[in-house]
N, C-alpha and C. Protein backbone atom coordinates (compact mmCIF):
# COMPACT_ATOMS: atom_id res chain seq x y z
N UNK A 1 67.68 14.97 -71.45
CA UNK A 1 67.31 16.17 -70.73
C UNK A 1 68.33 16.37 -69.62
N UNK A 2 68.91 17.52 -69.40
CA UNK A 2 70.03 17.97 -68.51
C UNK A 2 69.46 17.96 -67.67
N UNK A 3 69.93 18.05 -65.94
CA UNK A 3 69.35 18.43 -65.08
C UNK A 3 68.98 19.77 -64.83
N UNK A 4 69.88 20.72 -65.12
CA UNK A 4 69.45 22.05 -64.99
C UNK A 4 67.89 22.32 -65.70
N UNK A 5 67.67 21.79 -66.86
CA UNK A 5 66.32 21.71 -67.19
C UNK A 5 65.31 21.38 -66.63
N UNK A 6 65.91 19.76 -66.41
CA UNK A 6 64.78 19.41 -65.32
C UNK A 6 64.16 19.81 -63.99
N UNK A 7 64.89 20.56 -63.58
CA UNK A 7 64.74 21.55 -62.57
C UNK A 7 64.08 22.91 -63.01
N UNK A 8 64.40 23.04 -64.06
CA UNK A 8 63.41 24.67 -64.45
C UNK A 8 61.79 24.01 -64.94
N UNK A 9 62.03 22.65 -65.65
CA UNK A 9 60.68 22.01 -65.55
C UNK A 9 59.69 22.17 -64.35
N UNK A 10 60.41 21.22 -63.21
CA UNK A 10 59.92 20.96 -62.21
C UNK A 10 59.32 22.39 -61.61
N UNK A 11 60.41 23.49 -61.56
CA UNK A 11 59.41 25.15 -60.85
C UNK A 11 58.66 25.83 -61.66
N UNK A 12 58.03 24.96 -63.18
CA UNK A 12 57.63 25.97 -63.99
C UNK A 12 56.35 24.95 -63.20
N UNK A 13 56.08 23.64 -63.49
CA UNK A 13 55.04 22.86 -62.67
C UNK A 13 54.04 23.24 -61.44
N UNK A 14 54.94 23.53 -60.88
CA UNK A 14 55.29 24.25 -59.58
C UNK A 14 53.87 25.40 -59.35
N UNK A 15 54.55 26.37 -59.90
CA UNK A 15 54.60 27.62 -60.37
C UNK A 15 53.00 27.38 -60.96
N UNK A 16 53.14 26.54 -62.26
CA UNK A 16 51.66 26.16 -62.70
C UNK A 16 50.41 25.87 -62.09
N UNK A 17 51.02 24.55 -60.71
CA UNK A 17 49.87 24.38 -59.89
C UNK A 17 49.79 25.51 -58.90
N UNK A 18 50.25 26.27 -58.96
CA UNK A 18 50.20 27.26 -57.70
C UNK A 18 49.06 28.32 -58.89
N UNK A 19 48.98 28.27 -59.53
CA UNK A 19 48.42 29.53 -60.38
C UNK A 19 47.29 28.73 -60.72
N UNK A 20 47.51 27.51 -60.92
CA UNK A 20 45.91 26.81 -60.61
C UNK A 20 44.63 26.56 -59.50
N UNK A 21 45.08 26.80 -58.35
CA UNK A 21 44.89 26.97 -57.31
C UNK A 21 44.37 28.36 -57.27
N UNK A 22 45.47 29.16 -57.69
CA UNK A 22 44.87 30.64 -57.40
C UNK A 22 43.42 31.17 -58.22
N UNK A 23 43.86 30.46 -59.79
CA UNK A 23 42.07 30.67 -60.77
C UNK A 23 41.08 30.27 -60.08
N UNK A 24 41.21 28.46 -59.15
CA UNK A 24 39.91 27.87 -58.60
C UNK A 24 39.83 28.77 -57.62
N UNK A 25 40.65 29.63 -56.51
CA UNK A 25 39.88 30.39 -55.89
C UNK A 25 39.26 31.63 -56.41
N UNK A 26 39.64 31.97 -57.44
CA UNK A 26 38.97 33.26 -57.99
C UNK A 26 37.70 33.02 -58.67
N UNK A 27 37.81 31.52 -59.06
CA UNK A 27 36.11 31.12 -59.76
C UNK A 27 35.43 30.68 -58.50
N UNK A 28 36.09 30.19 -57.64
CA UNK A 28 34.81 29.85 -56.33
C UNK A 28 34.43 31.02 -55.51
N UNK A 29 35.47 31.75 -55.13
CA UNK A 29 34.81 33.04 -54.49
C UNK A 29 34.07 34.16 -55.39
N UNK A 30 34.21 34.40 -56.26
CA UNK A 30 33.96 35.54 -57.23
C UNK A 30 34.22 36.82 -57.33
N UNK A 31 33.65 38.46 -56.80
CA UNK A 31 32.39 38.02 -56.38
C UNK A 31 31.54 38.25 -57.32
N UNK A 32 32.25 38.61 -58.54
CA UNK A 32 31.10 39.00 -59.87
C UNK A 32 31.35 37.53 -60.80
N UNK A 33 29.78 37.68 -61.48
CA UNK A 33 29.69 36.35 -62.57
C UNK A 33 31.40 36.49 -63.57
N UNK A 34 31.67 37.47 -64.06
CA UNK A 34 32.52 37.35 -64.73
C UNK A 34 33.80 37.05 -64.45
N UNK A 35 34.35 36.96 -62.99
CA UNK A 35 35.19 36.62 -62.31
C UNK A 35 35.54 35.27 -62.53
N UNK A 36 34.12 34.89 -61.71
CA UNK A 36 33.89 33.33 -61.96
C UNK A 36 34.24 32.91 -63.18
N UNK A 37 33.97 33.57 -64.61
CA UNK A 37 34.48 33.04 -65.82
C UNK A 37 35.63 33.02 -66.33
N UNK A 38 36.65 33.73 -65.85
CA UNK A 38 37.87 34.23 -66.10
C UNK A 38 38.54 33.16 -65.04
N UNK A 39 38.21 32.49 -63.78
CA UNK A 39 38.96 31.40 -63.01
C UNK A 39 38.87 30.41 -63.98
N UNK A 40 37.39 29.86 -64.48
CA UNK A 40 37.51 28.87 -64.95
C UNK A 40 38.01 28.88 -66.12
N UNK A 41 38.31 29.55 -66.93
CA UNK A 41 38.91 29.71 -68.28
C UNK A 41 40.29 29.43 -68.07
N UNK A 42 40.75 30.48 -66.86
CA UNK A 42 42.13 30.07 -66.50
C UNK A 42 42.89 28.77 -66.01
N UNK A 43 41.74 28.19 -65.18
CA UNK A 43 42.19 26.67 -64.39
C UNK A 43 42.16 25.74 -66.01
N UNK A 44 41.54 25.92 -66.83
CA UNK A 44 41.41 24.96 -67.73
C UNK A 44 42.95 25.83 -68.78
N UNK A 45 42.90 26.66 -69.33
CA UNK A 45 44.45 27.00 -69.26
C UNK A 45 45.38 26.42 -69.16
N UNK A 46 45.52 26.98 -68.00
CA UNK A 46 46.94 26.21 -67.44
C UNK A 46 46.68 24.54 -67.31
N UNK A 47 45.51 24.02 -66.85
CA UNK A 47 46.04 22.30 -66.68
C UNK A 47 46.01 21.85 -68.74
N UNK A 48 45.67 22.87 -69.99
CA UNK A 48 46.19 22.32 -70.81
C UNK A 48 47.72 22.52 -70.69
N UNK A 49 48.44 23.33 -70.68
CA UNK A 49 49.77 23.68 -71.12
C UNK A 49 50.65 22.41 -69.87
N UNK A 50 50.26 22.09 -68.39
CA UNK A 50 50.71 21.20 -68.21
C UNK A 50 50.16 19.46 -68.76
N UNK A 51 49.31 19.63 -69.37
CA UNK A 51 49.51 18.54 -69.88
C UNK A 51 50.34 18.34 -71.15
N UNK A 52 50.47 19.14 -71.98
CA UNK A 52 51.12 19.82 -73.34
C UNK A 52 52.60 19.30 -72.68
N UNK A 53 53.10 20.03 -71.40
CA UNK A 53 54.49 19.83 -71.02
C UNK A 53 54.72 18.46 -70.65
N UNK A 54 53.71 17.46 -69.92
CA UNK A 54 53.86 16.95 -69.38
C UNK A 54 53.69 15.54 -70.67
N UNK A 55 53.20 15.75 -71.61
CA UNK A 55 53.43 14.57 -73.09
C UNK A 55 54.63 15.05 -73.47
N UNK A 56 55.38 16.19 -73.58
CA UNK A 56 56.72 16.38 -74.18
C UNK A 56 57.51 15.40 -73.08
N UNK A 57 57.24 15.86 -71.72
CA UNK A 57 58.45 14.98 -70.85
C UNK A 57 58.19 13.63 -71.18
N UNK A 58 57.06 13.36 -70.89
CA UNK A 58 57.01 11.49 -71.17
C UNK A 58 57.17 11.22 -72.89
N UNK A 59 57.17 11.76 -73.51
CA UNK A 59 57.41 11.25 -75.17
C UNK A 59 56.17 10.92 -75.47
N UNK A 60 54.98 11.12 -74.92
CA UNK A 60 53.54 10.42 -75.06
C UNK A 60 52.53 11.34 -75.78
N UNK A 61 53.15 11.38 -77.15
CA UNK A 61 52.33 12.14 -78.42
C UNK A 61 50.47 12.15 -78.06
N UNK A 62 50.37 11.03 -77.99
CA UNK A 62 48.58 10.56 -77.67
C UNK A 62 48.08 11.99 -76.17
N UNK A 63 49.08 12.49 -75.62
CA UNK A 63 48.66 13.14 -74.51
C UNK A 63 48.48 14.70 -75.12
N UNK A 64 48.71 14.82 -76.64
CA UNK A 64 48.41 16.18 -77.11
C UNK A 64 47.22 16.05 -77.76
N UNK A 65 46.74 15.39 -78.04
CA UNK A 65 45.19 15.30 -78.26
C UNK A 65 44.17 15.11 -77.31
N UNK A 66 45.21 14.40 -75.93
CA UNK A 66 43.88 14.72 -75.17
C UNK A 66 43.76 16.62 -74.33
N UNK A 67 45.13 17.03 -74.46
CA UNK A 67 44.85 18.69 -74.30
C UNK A 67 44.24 19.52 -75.38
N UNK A 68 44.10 18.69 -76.88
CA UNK A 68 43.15 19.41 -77.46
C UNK A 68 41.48 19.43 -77.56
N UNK A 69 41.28 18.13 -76.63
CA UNK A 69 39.77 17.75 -76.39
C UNK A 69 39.30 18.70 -75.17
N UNK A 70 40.66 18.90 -74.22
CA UNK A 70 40.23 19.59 -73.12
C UNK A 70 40.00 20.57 -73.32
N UNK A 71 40.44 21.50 -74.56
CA UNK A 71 40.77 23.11 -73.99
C UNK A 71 39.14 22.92 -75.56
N UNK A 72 39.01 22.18 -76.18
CA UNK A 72 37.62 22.27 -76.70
C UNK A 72 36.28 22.25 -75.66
N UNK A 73 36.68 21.35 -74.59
CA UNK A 73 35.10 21.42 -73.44
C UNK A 73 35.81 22.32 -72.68
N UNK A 74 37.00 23.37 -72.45
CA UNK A 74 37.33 24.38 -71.76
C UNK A 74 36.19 25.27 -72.05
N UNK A 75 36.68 25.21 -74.09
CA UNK A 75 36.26 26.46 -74.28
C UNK A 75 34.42 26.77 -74.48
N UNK A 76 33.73 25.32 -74.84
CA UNK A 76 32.12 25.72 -74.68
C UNK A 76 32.07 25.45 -73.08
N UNK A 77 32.43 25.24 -72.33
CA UNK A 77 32.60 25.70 -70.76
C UNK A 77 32.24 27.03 -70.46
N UNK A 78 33.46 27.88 -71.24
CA UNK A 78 33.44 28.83 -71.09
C UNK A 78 31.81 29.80 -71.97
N UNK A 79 31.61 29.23 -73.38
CA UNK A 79 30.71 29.91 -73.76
C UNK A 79 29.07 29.32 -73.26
N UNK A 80 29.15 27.96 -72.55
CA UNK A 80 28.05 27.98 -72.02
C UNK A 80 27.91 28.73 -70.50
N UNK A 81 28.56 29.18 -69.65
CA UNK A 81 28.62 29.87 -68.80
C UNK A 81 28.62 31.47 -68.85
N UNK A 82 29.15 31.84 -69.97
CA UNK A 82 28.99 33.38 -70.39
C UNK A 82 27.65 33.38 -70.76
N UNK A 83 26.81 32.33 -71.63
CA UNK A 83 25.44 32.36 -72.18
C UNK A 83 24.78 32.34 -70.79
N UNK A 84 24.72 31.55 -70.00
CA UNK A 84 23.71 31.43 -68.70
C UNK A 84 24.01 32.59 -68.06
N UNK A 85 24.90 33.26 -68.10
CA UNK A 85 25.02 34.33 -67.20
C UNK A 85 24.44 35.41 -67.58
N UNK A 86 24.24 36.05 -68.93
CA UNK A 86 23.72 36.87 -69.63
C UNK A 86 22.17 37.22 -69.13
N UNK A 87 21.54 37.78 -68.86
CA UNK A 87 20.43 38.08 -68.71
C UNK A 87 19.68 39.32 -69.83
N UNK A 88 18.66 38.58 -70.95
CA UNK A 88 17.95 39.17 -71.61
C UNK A 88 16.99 40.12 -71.18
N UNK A 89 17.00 41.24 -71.30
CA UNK A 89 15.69 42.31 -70.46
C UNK A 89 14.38 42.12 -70.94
């Protein structure tokens, strides 16, 4: 890996946790339920794709299965929270 890469690595990281940060405040403040669902969909998002990046940098194949376990409890995360939010009349 060149350095110039490793450096576009490092601000895409960057860049990543900064946009992670920004979803957890958009799911903790809200102010609508669906807000809240769209942070957390997003925080779980992005920490798959840095983990995705972050088994390519280390060579550590075993670390892409654990971003596929995550973005599976991302995603009933996501559909058990759309279900509780729903209100039947």
């Amino acid at each position: 890996m060149s350095i110039g890469s490793l450096h576009f690595t490092k601000a895409g990281q960057c860049l990543r946790a900064v946009g992670i940060f920004l979803a957890l405040l958009r799911a903790i403040r809200g102010p609508r339920v669906a807000d809240r669902i769209m942070g957390v969909n997003m925080t779980g998002s992005l920490a798959i794709m840095a983990i995705v990046i972050l088994s390519k940098l280390l060579g550590e194949p075993w670390l892409i299965d654990v971003a596929l376990i995550y973005g599976m409890i991302s995603f009933l995360a996501g559909v058990v929270l759309t279900k509780s939010s729903i209100t039947v009349p």
